[in-house]
Structures are given as structure tokens and as C-alpha cells.
N, C-alpha and C. Protein backbone atom coordinates (compact mmCIF):
# COMPACT_ATOMS: atom_id res chain seq x y z
N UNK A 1 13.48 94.39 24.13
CA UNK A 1 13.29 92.97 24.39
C UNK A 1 12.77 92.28 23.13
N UNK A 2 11.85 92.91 22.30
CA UNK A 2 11.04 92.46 21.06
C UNK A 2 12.15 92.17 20.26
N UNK A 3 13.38 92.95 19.97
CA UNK A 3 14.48 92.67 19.11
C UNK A 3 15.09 91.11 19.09
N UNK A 4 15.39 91.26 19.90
CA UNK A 4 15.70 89.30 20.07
C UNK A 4 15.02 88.31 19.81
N UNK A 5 13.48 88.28 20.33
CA UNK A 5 12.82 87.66 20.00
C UNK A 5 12.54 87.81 18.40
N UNK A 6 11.98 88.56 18.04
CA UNK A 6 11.96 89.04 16.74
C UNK A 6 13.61 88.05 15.83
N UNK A 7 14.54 88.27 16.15
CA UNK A 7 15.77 87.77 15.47
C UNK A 7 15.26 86.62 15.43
N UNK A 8 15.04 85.92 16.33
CA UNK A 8 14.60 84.41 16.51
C UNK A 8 13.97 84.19 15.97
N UNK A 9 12.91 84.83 15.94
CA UNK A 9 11.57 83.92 15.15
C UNK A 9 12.14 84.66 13.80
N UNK A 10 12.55 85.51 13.49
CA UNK A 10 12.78 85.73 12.17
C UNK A 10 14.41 84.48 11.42
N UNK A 11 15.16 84.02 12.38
CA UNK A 11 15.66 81.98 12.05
C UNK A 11 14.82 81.89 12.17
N UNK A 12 14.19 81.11 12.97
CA UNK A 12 13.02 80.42 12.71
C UNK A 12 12.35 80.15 11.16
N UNK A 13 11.90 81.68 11.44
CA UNK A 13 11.10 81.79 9.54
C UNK A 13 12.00 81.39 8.61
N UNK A 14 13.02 82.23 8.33
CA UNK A 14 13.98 81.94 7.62
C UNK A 14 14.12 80.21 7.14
N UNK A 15 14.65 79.45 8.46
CA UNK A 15 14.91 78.29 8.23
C UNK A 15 13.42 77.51 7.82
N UNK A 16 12.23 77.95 7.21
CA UNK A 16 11.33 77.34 6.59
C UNK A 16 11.19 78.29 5.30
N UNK A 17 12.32 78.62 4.82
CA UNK A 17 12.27 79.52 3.45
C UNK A 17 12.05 78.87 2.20
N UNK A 18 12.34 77.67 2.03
CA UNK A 18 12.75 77.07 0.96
C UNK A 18 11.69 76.40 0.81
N UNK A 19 11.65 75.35 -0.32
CA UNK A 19 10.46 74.69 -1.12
C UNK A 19 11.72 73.93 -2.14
N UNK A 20 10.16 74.14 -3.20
CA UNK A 20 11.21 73.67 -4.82
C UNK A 20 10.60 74.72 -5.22
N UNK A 21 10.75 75.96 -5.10
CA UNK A 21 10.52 77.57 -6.04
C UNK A 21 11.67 78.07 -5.83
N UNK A 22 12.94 76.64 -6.30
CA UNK A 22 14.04 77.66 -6.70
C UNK A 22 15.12 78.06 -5.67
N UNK A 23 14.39 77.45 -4.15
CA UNK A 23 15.70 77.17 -3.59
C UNK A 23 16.57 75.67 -3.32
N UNK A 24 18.04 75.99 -3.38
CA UNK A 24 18.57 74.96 -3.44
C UNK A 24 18.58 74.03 -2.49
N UNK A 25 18.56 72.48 -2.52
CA UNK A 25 18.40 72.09 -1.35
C UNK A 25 19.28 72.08 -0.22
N UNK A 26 20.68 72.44 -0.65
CA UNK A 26 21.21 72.57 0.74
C UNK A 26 20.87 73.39 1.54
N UNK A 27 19.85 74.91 0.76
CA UNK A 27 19.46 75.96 1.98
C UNK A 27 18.34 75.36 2.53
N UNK A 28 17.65 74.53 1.64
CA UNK A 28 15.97 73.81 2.46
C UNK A 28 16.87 73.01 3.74
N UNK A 29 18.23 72.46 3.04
CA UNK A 29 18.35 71.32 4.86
C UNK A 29 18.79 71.86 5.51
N UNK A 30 19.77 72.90 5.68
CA UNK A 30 20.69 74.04 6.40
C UNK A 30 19.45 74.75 7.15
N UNK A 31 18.42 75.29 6.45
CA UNK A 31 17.22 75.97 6.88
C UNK A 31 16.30 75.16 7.98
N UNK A 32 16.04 73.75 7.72
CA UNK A 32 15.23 73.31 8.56
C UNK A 32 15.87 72.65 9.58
N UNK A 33 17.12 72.38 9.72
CA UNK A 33 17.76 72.26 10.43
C UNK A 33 17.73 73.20 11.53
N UNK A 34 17.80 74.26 11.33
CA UNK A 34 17.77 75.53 12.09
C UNK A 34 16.73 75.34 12.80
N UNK A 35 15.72 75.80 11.79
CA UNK A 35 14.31 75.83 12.54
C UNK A 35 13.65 74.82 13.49
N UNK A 36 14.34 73.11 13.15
CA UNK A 36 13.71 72.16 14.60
C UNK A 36 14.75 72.94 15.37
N UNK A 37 16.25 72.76 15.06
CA UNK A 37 16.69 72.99 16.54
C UNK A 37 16.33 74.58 17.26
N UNK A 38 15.12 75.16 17.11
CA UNK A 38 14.88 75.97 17.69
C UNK A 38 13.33 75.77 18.44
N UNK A 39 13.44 73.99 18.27
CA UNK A 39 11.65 73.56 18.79
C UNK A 39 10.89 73.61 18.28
N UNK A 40 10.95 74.02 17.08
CA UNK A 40 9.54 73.81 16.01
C UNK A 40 9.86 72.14 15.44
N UNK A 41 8.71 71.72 14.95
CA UNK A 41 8.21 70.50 14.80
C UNK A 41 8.25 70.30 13.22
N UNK A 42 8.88 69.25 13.08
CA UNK A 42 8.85 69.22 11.08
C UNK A 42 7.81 69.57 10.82
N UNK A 43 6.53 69.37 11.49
CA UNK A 43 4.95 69.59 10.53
C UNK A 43 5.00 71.11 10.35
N UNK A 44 5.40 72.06 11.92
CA UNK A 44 5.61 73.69 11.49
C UNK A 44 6.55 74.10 10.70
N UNK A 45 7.71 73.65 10.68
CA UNK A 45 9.11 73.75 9.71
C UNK A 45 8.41 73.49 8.27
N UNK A 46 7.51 72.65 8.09
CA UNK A 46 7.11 72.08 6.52
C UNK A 46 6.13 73.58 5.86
N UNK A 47 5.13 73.35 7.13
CA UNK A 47 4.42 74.82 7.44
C UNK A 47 5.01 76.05 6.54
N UNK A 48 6.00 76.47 7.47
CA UNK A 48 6.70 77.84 7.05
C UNK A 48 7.41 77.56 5.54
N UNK A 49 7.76 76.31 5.54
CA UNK A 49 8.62 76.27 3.95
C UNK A 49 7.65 76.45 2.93
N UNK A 50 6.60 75.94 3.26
CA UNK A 50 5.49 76.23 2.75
C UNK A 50 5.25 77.81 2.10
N UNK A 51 4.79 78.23 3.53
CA UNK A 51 4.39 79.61 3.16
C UNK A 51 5.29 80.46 2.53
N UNK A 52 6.69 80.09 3.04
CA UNK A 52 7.78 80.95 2.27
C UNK A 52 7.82 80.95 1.08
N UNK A 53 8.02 79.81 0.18
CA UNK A 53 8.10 79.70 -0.93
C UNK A 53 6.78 80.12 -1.65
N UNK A 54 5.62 80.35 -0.67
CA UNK A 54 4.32 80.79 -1.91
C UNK A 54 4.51 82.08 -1.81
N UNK A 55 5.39 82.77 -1.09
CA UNK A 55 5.42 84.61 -0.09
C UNK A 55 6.78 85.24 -0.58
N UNK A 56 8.05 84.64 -0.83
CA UNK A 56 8.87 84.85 -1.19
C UNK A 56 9.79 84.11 -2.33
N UNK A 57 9.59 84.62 -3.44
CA UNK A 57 10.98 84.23 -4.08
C UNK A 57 12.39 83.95 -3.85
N UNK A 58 12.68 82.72 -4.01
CA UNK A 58 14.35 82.89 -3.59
C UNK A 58 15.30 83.70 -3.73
N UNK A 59 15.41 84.38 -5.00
CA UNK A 59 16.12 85.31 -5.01
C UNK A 59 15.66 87.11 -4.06
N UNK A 60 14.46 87.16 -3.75
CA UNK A 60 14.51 88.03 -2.82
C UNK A 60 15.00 87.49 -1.60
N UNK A 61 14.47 86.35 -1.22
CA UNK A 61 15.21 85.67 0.40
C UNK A 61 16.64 85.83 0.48
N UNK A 62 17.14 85.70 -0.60
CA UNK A 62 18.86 85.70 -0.78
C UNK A 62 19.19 86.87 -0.42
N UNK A 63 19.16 88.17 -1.15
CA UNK A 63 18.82 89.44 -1.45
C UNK A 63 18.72 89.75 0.36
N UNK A 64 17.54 89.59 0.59
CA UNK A 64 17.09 89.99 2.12
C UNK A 64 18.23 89.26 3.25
N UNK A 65 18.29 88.29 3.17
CA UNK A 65 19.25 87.70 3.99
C UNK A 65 20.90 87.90 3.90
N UNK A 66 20.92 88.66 2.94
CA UNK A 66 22.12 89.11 2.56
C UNK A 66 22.27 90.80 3.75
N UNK A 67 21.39 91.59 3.69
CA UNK A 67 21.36 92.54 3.72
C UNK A 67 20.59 92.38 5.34
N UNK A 68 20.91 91.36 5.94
CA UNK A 68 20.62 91.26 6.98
C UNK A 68 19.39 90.21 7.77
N UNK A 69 18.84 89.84 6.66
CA UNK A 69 17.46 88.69 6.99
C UNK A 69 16.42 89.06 7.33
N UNK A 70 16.17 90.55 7.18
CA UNK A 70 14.98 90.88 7.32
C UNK A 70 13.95 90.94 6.43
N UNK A 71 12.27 89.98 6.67
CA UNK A 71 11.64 89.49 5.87
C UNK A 71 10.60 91.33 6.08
N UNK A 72 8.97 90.77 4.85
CA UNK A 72 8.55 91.39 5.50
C UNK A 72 7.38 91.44 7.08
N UNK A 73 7.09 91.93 7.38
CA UNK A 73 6.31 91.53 8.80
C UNK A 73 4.99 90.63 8.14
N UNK A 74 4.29 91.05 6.83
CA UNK A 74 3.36 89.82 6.75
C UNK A 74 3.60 88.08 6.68
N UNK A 75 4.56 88.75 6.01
CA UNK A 75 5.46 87.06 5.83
C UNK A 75 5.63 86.47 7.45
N UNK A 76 6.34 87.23 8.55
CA UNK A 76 6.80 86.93 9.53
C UNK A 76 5.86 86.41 10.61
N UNK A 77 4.41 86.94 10.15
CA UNK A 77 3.33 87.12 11.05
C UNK A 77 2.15 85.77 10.67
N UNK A 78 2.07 85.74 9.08
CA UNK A 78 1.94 84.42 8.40
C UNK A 78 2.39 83.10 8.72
N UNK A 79 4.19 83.07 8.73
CA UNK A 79 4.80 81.66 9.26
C UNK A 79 4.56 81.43 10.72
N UNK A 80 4.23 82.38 11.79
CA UNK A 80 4.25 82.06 13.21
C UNK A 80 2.65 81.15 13.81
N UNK A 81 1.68 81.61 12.47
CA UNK A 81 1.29 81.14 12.26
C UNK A 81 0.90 79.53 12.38
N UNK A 82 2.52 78.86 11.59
CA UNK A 82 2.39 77.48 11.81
C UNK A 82 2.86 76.60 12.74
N UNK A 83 3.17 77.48 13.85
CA UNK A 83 3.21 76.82 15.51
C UNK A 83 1.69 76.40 15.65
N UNK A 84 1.54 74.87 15.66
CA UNK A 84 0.56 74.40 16.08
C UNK A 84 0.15 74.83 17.48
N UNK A 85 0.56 74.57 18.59
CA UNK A 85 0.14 75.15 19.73
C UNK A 85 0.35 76.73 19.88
N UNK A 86 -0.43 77.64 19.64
CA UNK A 86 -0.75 78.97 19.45
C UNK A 86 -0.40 79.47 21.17
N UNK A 87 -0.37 78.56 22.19
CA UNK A 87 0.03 79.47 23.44
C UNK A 87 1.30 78.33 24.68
N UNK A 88 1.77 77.89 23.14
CA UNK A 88 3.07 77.09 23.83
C UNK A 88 4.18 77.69 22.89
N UNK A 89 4.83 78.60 23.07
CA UNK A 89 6.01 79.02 21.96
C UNK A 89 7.17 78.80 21.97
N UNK A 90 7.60 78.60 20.74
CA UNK A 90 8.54 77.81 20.58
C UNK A 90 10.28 77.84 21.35
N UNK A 91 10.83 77.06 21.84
CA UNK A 91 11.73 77.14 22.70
C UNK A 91 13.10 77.83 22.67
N UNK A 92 13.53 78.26 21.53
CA UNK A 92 14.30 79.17 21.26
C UNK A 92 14.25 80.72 21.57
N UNK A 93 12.82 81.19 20.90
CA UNK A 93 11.89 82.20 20.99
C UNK A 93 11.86 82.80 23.08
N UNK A 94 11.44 81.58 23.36
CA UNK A 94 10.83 81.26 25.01
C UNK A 94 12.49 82.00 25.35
N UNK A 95 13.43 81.20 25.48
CA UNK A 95 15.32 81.13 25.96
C UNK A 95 15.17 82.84 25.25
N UNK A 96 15.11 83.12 24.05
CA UNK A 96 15.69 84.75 23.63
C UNK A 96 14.81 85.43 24.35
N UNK A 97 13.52 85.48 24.70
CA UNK A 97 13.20 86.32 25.51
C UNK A 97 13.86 86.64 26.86
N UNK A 98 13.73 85.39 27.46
CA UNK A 98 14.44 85.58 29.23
C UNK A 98 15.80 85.77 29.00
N UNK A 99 16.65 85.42 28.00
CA UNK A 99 18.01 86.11 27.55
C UNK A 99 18.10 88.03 27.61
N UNK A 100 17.25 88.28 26.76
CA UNK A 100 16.78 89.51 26.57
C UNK A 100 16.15 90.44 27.69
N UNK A 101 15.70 89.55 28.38
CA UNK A 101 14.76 90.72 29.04
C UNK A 101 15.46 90.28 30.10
N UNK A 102 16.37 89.57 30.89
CA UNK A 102 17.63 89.28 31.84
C UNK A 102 18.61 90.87 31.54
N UNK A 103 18.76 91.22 30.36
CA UNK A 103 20.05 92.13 29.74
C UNK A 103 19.02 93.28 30.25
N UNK A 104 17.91 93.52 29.86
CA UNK A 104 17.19 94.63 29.99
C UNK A 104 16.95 95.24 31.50
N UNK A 105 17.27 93.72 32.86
CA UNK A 105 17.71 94.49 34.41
C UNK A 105 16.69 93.51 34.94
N UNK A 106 15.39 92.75 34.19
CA UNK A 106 14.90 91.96 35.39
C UNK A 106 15.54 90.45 35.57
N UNK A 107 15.09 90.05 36.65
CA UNK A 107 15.64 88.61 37.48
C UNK A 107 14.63 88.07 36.28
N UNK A 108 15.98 86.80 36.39
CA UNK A 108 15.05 85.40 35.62
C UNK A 108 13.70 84.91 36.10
N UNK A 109 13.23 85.37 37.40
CA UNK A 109 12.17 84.85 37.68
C UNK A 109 11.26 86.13 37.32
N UNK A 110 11.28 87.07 37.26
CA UNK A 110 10.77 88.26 36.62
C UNK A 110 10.46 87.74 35.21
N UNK A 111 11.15 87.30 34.28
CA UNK A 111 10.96 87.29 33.15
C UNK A 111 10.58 86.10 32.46
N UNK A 112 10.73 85.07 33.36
CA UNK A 112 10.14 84.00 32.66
C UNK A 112 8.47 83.71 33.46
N UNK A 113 8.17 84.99 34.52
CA UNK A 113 6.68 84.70 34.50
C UNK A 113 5.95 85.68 33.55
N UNK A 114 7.00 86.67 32.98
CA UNK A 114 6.55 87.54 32.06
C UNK A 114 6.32 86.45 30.59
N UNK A 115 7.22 85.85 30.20
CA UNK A 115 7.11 84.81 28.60
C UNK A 115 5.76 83.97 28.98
N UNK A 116 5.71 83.78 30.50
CA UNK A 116 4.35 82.32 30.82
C UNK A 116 3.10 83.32 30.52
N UNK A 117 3.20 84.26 31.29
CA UNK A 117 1.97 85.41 31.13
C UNK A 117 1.42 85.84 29.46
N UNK A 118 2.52 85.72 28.57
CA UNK A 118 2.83 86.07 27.07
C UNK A 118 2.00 84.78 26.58
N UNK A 119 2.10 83.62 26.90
CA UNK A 119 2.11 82.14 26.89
C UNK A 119 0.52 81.79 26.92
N UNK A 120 0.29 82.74 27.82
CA UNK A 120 -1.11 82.40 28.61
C UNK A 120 -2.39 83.11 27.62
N UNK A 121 -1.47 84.40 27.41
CA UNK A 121 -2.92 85.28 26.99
C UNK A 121 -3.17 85.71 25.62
N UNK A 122 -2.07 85.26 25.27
CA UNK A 122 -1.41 85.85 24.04
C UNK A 122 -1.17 84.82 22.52
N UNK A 123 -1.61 84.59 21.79
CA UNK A 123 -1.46 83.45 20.75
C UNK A 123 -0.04 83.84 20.23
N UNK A 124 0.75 82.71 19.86
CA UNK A 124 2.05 83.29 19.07
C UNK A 124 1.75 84.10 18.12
N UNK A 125 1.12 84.14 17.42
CA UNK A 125 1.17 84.53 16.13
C UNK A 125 1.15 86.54 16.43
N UNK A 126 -0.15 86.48 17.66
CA UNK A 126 -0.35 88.12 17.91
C UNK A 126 1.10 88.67 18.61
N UNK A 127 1.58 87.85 19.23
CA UNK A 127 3.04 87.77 19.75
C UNK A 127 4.10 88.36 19.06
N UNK A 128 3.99 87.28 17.92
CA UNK A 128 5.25 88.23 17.03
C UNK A 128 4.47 89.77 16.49
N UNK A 129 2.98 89.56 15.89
CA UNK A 129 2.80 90.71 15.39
C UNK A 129 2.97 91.92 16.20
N UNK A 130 2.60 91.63 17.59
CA UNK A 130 2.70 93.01 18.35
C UNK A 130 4.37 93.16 18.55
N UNK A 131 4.91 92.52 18.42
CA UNK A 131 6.49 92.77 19.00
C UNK A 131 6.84 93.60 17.21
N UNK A 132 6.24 93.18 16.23
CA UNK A 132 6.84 93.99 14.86
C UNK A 132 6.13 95.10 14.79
N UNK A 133 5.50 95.21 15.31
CA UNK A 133 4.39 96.73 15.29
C UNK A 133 4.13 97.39 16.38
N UNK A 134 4.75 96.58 17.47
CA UNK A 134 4.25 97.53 18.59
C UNK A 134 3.14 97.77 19.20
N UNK A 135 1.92 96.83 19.18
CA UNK A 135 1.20 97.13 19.41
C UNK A 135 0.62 97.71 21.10
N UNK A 136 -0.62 97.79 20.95
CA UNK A 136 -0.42 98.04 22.42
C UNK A 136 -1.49 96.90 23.39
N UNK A 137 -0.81 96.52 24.50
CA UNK A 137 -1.20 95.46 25.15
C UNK A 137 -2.11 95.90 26.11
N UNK A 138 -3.14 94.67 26.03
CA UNK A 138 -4.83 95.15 27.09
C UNK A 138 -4.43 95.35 28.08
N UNK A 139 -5.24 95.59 29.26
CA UNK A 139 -4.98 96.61 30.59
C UNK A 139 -4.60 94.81 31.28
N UNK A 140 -5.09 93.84 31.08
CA UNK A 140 -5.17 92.47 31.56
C UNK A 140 -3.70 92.18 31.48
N UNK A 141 -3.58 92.10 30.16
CA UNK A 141 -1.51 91.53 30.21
C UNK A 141 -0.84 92.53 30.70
N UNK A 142 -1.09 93.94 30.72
CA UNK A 142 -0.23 95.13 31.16
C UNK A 142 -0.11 94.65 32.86
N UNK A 143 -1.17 94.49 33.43
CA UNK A 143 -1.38 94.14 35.12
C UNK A 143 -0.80 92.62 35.28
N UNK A 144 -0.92 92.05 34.29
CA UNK A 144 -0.09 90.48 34.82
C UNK A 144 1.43 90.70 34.24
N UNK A 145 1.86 91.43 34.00
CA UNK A 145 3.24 92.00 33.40
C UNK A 145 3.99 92.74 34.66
N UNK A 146 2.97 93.76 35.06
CA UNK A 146 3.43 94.08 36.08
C UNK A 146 3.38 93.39 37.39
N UNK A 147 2.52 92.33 37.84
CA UNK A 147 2.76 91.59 38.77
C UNK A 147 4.07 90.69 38.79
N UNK A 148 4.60 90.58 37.49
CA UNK A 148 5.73 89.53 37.57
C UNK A 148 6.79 90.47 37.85
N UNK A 149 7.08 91.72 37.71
CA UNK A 149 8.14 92.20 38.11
C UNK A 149 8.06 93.12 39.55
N UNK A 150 7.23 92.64 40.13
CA UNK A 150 7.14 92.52 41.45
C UNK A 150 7.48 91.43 41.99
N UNK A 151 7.52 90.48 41.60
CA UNK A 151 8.27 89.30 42.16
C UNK A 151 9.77 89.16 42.64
């Protein structure tokens, strides 16, 4: 389920890659383009272009996105970061989960009280980090995780 999401927020990041360190501006408008229409807010889109360009060189972003778009997880864990609301996530992110975890066998109502539960307890930012690392989730979200797929 983390895979999808993960893709997402890794557009997301992506589309706040650019600056003036060297990337061109059609990838800064192509890029942030991306990133509102995935519900982030120019101030977070400015955010991540931000951080990208102080975190990555363009020519590694090129390089990486070539070879598939995979950043590294500090970078990834850094830009999620600039979702101002830390337990409202962003709407693309929100849709690839219940996409994802629909494919994985539970009902939409299974899974979108699972993203609200994610929503609730969970700051984006620890969100993406635990979905890139795996972490392991308190006995609290494990039991409200499992109440939703009892539903």
C-alpha cells in the first residue's frame, strides 16, 4: 500500500524540485504544476522547491528521475514537511492510498477510515517517513487500523 503512496508524494516532491540552482524553468512550471494539481498549495509547492534546490542538484534530479524518480528518503521526508496542515494530507496522496489499499482486498469504506485514522494520529511528515522505512506503528493506530477493517 506504502508503494503508491510513496509514488505520489514522491510527484509531489519532485514537482517542487526546481529553484534557480540550475533548473530550467519549464521543469519549475511542468513541476509545480504537478504538485498543486495534487492539492498542495503554492506556499507548500514554493516550500519543496525550496528545499529541493538547497538538497538536490539539478543534474542529480535529472539523473534520478531518469532512472526512475527516486529521491533520497531525507529529501522525501524534509519536503512533506511543507504540508502546512501536518494531519490534513494532501489529496492526491489521500485518492493513492484508497486506490491502493482498494487493490490490496479492502472495501472503500475500510480504507478510507484507515487514511482518516492515518489523518488523525499521524503527522504527514511521520507518514511518509514510516511508509519509507517501515516503521512500526503504536499499539493505538495498530487497534484503530484494525477497527476499520472490521467495518
Amino acid at each position: 500500500m506504502y508503494k503508491t503512496i510513496i509514488a505520489v508524494a514522491l510527484v509531489w516532491f519532485i514537482s517542487g524540485c526546481c529553484g534557480n540552482s540550475g533548473y530550467p524553468d519549464s521543469v519549475v512550471k511542468q513541476e509545480k504544476k504537478s504538485c498543486v494539481s495534487l492539492g498542495m498549495t503554492d506556499s507548500e509547492c514554493d516550500c519543496q522547491i525550496e528545499k529541493m534546490r538547497r538538497m538536490v542538484p539539478y543534474e542529480e534530479y535529472k539523473r534520478r528521475k531518469a532512472k526512475g524518480g527516486n529521491l533520497p528518503n531525507e529529501v522525501m521526508v524534509e519536503a512533506s514537511r511543507c504540508v502546512e496542515d501536518q494531519h490534513s494530507y494532501p489529496k492526491g496522496v489521500v485518492q493513492a492510498y484508497i486506490t491502493d489499499c482498494i487493490k490490496g482486498g479492502g472495501t472503500y469504506e475500510q480504507c478510507e477510515c484507515m487514511i482518516q485514522q492515518h489523518q488523525r494520529m499521524e503527522a504527514y511528515a511521520d507518514f511518509i517517513e514510516c511508509g519509507l522505512t517501515h516503521c512500526q506503528l503504536s499499539e493505538d493506530m495498530l487497534g484503530n487500523l484494525m477497527a476499520c477493517l472490521r467495518k
